[in-house]
C-alpha atoms as a PDB file:
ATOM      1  CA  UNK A   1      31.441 -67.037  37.000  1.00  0.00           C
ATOM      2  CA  UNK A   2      34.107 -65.646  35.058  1.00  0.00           C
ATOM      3  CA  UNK A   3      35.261 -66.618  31.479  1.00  0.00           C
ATOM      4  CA  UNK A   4      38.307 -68.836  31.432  1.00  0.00           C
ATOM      5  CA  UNK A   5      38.630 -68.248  27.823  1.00  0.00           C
ATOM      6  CA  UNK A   6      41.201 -66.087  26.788  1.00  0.00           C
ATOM      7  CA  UNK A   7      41.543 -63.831  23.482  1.00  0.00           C
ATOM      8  CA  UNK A   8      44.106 -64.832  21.334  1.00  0.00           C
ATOM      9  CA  UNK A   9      46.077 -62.054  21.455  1.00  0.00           C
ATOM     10  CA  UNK A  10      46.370 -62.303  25.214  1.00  0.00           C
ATOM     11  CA  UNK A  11      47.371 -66.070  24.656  1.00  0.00           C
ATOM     12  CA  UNK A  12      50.454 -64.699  22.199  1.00  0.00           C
ATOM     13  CA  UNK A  13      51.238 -62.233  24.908  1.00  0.00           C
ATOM     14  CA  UNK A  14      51.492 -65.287  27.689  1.00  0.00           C
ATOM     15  CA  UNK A  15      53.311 -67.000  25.457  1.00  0.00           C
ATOM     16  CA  UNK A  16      55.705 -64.183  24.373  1.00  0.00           C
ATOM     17  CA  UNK A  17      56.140 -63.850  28.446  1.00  0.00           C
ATOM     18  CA  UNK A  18      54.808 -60.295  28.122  1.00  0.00           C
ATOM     19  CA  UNK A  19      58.148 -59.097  26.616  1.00  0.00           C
ATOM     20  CA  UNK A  20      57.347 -59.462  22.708  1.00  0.00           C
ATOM     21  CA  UNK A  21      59.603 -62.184  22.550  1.00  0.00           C
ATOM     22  CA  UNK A  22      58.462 -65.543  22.368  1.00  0.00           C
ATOM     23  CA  UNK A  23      59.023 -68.267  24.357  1.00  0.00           C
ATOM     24  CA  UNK A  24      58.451 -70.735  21.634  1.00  0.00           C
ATOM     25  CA  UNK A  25      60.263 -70.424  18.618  1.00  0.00           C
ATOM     26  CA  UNK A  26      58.276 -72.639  16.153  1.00  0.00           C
ATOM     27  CA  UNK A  27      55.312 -69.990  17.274  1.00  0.00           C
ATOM     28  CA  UNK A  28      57.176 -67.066  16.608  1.00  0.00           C
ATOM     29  CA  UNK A  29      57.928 -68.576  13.335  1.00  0.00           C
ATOM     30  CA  UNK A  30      54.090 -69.453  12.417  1.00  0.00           C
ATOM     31  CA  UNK A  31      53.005 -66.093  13.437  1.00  0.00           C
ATOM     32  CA  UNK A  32      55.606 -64.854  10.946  1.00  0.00           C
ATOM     33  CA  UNK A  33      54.851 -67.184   8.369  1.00  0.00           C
ATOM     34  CA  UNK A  34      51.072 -66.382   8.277  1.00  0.00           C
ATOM     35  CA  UNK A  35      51.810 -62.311   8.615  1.00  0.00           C
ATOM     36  CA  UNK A  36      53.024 -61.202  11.467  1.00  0.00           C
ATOM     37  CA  UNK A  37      51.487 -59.319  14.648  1.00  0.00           C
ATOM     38  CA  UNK A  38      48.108 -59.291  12.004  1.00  0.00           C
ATOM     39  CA  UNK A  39      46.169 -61.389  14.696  1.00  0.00           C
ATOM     40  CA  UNK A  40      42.845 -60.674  12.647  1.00  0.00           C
ATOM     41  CA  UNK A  41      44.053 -62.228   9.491  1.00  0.00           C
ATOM     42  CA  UNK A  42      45.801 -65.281  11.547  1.00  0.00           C
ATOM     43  CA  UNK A  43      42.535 -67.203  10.932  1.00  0.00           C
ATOM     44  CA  UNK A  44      41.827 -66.755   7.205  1.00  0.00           C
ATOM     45  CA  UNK A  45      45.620 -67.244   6.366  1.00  0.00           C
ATOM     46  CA  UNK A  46      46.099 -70.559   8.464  1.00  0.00           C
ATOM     47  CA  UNK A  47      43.323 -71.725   6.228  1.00  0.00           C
ATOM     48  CA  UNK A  48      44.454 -70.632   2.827  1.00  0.00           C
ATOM     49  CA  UNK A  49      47.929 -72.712   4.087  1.00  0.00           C
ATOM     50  CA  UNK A  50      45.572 -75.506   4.992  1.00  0.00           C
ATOM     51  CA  UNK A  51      44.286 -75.312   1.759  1.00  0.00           C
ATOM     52  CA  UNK A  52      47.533 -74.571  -0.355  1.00  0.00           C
ATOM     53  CA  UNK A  53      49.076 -77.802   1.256  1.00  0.00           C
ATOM     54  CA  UNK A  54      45.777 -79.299   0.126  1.00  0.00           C
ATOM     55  CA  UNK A  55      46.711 -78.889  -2.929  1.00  0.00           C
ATOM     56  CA  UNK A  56      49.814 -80.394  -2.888  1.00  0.00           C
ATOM     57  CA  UNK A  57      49.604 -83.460  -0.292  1.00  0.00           C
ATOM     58  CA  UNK A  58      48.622 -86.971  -1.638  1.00  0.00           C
ATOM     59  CA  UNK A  59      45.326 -87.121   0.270  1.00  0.00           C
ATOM     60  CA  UNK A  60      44.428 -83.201  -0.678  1.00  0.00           C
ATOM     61  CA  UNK A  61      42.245 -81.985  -3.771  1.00  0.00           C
ATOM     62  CA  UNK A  62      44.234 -82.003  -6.624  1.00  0.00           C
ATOM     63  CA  UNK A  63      45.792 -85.332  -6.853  1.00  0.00           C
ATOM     64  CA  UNK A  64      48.624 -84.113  -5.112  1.00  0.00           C
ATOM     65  CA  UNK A  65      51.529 -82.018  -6.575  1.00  0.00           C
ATOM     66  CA  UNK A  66      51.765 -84.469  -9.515  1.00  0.00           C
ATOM     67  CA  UNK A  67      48.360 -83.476 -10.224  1.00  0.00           C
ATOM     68  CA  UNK A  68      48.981 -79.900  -9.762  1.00  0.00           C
ATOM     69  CA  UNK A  69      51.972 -80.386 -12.398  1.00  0.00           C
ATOM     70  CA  UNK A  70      50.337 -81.607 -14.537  1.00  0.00           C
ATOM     71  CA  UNK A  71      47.474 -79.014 -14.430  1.00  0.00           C
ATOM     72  CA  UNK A  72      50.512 -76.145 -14.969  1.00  0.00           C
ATOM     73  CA  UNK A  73      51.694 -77.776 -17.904  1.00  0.00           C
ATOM     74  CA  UNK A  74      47.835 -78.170 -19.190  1.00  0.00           C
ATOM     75  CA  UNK A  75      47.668 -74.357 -18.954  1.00  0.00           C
ATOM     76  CA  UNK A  76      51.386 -74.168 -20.706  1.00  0.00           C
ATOM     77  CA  UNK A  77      52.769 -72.851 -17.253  1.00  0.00           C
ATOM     78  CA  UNK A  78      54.880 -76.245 -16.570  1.00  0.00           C
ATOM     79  CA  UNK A  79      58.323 -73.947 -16.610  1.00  0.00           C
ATOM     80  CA  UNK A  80      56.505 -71.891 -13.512  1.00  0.00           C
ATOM     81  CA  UNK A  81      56.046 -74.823 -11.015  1.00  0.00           C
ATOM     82  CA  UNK A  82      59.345 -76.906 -12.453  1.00  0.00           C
ATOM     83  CA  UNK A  83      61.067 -73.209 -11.169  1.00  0.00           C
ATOM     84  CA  UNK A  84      59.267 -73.970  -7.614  1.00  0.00           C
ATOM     85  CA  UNK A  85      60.651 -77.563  -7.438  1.00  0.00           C
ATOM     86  CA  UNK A  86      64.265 -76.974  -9.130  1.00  0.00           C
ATOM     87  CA  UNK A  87      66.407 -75.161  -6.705  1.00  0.00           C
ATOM     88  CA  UNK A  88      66.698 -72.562  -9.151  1.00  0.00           C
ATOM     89  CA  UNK A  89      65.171 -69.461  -8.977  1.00  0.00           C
ATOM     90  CA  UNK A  90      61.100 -69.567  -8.330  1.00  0.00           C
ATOM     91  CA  UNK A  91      59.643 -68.156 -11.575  1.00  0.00           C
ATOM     92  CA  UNK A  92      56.372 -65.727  -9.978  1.00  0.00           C
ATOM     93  CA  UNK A  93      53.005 -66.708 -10.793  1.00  0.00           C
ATOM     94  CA  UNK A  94      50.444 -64.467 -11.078  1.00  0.00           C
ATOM     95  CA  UNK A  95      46.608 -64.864  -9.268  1.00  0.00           C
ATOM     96  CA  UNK A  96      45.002 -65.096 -12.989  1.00  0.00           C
ATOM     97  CA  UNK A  97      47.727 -67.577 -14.064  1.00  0.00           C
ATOM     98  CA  UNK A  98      46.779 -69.477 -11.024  1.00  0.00           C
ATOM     99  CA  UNK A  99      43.059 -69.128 -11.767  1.00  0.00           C
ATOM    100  CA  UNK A 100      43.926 -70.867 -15.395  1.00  0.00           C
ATOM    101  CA  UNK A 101      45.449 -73.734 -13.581  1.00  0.00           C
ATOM    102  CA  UNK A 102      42.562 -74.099 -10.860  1.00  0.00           C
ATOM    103  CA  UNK A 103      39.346 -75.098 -11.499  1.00  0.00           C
ATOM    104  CA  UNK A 104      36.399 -73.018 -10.865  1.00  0.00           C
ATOM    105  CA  UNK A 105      35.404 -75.405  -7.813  1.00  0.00           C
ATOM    106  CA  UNK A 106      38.863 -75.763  -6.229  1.00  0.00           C
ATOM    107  CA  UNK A 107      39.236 -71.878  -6.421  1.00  0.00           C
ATOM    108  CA  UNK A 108      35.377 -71.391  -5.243  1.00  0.00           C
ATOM    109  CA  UNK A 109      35.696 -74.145  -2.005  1.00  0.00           C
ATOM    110  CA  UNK A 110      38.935 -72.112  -1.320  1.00  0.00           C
ATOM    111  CA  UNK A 111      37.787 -69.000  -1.119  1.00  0.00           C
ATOM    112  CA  UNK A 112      34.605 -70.303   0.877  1.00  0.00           C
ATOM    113  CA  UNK A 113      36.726 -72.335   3.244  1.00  0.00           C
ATOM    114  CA  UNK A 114      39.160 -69.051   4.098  1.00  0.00           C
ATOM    115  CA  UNK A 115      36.392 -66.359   3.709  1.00  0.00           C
ATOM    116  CA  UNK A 116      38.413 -64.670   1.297  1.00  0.00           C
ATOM    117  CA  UNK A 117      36.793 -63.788  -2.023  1.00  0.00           C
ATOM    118  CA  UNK A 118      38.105 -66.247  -5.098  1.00  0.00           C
ATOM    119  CA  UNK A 119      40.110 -63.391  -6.460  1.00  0.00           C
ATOM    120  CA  UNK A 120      41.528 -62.730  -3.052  1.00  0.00           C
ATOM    121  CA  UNK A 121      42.142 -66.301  -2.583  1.00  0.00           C
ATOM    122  CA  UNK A 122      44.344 -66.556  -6.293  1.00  0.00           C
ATOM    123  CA  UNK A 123      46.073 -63.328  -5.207  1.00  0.00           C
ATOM    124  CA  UNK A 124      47.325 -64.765  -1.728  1.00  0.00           C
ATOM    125  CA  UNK A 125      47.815 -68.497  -3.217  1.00  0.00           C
ATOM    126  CA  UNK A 126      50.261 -66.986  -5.947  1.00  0.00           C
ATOM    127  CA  UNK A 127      52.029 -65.507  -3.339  1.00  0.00           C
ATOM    128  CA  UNK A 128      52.571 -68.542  -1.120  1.00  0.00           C
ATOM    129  CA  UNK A 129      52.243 -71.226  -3.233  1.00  0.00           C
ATOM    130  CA  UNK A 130      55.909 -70.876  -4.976  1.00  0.00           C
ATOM    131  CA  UNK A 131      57.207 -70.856  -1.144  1.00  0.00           C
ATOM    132  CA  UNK A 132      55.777 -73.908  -0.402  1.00  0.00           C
ATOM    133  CA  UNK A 133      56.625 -75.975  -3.224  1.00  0.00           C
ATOM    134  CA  UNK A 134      59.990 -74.789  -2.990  1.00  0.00           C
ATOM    135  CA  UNK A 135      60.470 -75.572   0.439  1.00  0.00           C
ATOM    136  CA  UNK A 136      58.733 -79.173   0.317  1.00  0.00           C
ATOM    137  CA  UNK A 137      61.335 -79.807  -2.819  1.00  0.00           C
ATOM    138  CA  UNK A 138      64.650 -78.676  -1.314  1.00  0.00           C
ATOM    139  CA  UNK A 139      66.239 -81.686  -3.234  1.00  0.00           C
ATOM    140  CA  UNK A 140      65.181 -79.773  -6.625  1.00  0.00           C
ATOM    141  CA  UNK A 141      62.361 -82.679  -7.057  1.00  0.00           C
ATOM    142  CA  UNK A 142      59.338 -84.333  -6.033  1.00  0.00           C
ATOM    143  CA  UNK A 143      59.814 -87.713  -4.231  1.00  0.00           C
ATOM    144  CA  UNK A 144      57.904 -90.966  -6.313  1.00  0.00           C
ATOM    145  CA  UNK A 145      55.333 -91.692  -3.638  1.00  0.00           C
ATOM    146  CA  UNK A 146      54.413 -87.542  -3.424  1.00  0.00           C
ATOM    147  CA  UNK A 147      54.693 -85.013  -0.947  1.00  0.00           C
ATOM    148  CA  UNK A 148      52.858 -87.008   1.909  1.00  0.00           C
ATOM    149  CA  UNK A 149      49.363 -85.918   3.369  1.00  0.00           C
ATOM    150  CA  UNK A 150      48.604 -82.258   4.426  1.00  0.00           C
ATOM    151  CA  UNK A 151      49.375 -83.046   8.448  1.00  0.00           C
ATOM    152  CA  UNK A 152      52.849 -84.241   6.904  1.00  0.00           C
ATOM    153  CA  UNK A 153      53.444 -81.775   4.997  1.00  0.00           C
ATOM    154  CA  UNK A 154      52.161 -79.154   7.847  1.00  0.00           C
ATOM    155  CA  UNK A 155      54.686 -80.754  10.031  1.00  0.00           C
ATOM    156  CA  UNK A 156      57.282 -81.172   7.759  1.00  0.00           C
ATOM    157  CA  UNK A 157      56.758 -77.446   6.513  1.00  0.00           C
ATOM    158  CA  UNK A 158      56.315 -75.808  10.823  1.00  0.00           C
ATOM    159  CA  UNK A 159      59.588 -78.335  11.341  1.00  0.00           C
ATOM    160  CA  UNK A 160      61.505 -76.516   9.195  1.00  0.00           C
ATOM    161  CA  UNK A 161      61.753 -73.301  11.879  1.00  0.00           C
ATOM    162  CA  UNK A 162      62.725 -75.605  15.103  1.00  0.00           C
END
């Protein structure tokens, strides 16, 4: 009997109706989002998004993104994420800046959890992270209650590209 699995790729296609343009806008978008037509690296970047929202959402590993504050200003960054959440411009942060801010453990179950090695896993979170923050702040602040959980914020951030 036949597989009625499909690979991924052929999935996009279907999806993209064969033409390279797709059907579904908030996919196109996601595809984008984690890297383009890089089908390979789809899997490993969906999970370092999982776990950069982790990082910010109320229910996620770092006591949310007032925990993750606070942890910038503990390593004298504070001016680097208040850049992310002002709707100024985002000041960069760099993966060894980001390792300062991180624990050991949260970098280490990262990089487990994506495959990606820890130093990979600072280098790609310093790229995305400012992103996010900024575009789960757009009112230049964080609410009182937090960010919300990570489906929230997952849904709130994919929303964004309807």
């Amino acid at each position: 009997m036949p597989s009625r699995h499909l690979p991924l790729s052929s999935m996009l296609e279907t999806f993209r109706g064969g033409s390279g343009r797709c059907r579904m806008g908030i996919l196109d978008k996601a595809i984008e989002m984690l890297g383009g037509d890089h089908l390979p690296m789809m899997d490993s970047r969906m999970k370092l998004m999982q776990a950069a929202l982790s990082l910010l959402a109320n229910n996620g590993r770092s006591d949310g993104v007032h925990g993750l504050v606070h942890r910038f200003n503990q390593a004298g960054l504070g001016n680097v994420i208040q850049s992310w959440i002002g709707t100024g411009q985002n000041v960069p942060v760099t993966a060894e800046q980001l390792r300062q801010v991180l624990d050991h453990g949260q970098l280490r179950a990262i990089a487990d959890e994506t495959g990606l090695s820890e130093r990979e896993a600072a280098r790609q979170l310093s790229d995305m992270l400012p992103d996010l923050v900024d575009k789960l702040t757009p009112a230049g602040h964080i609410p009182p209650g937090g960010l919300g959980n990570v489906s929230t914020l997952l849904d709130h951030f994919l929303g964004r590209y309807h």
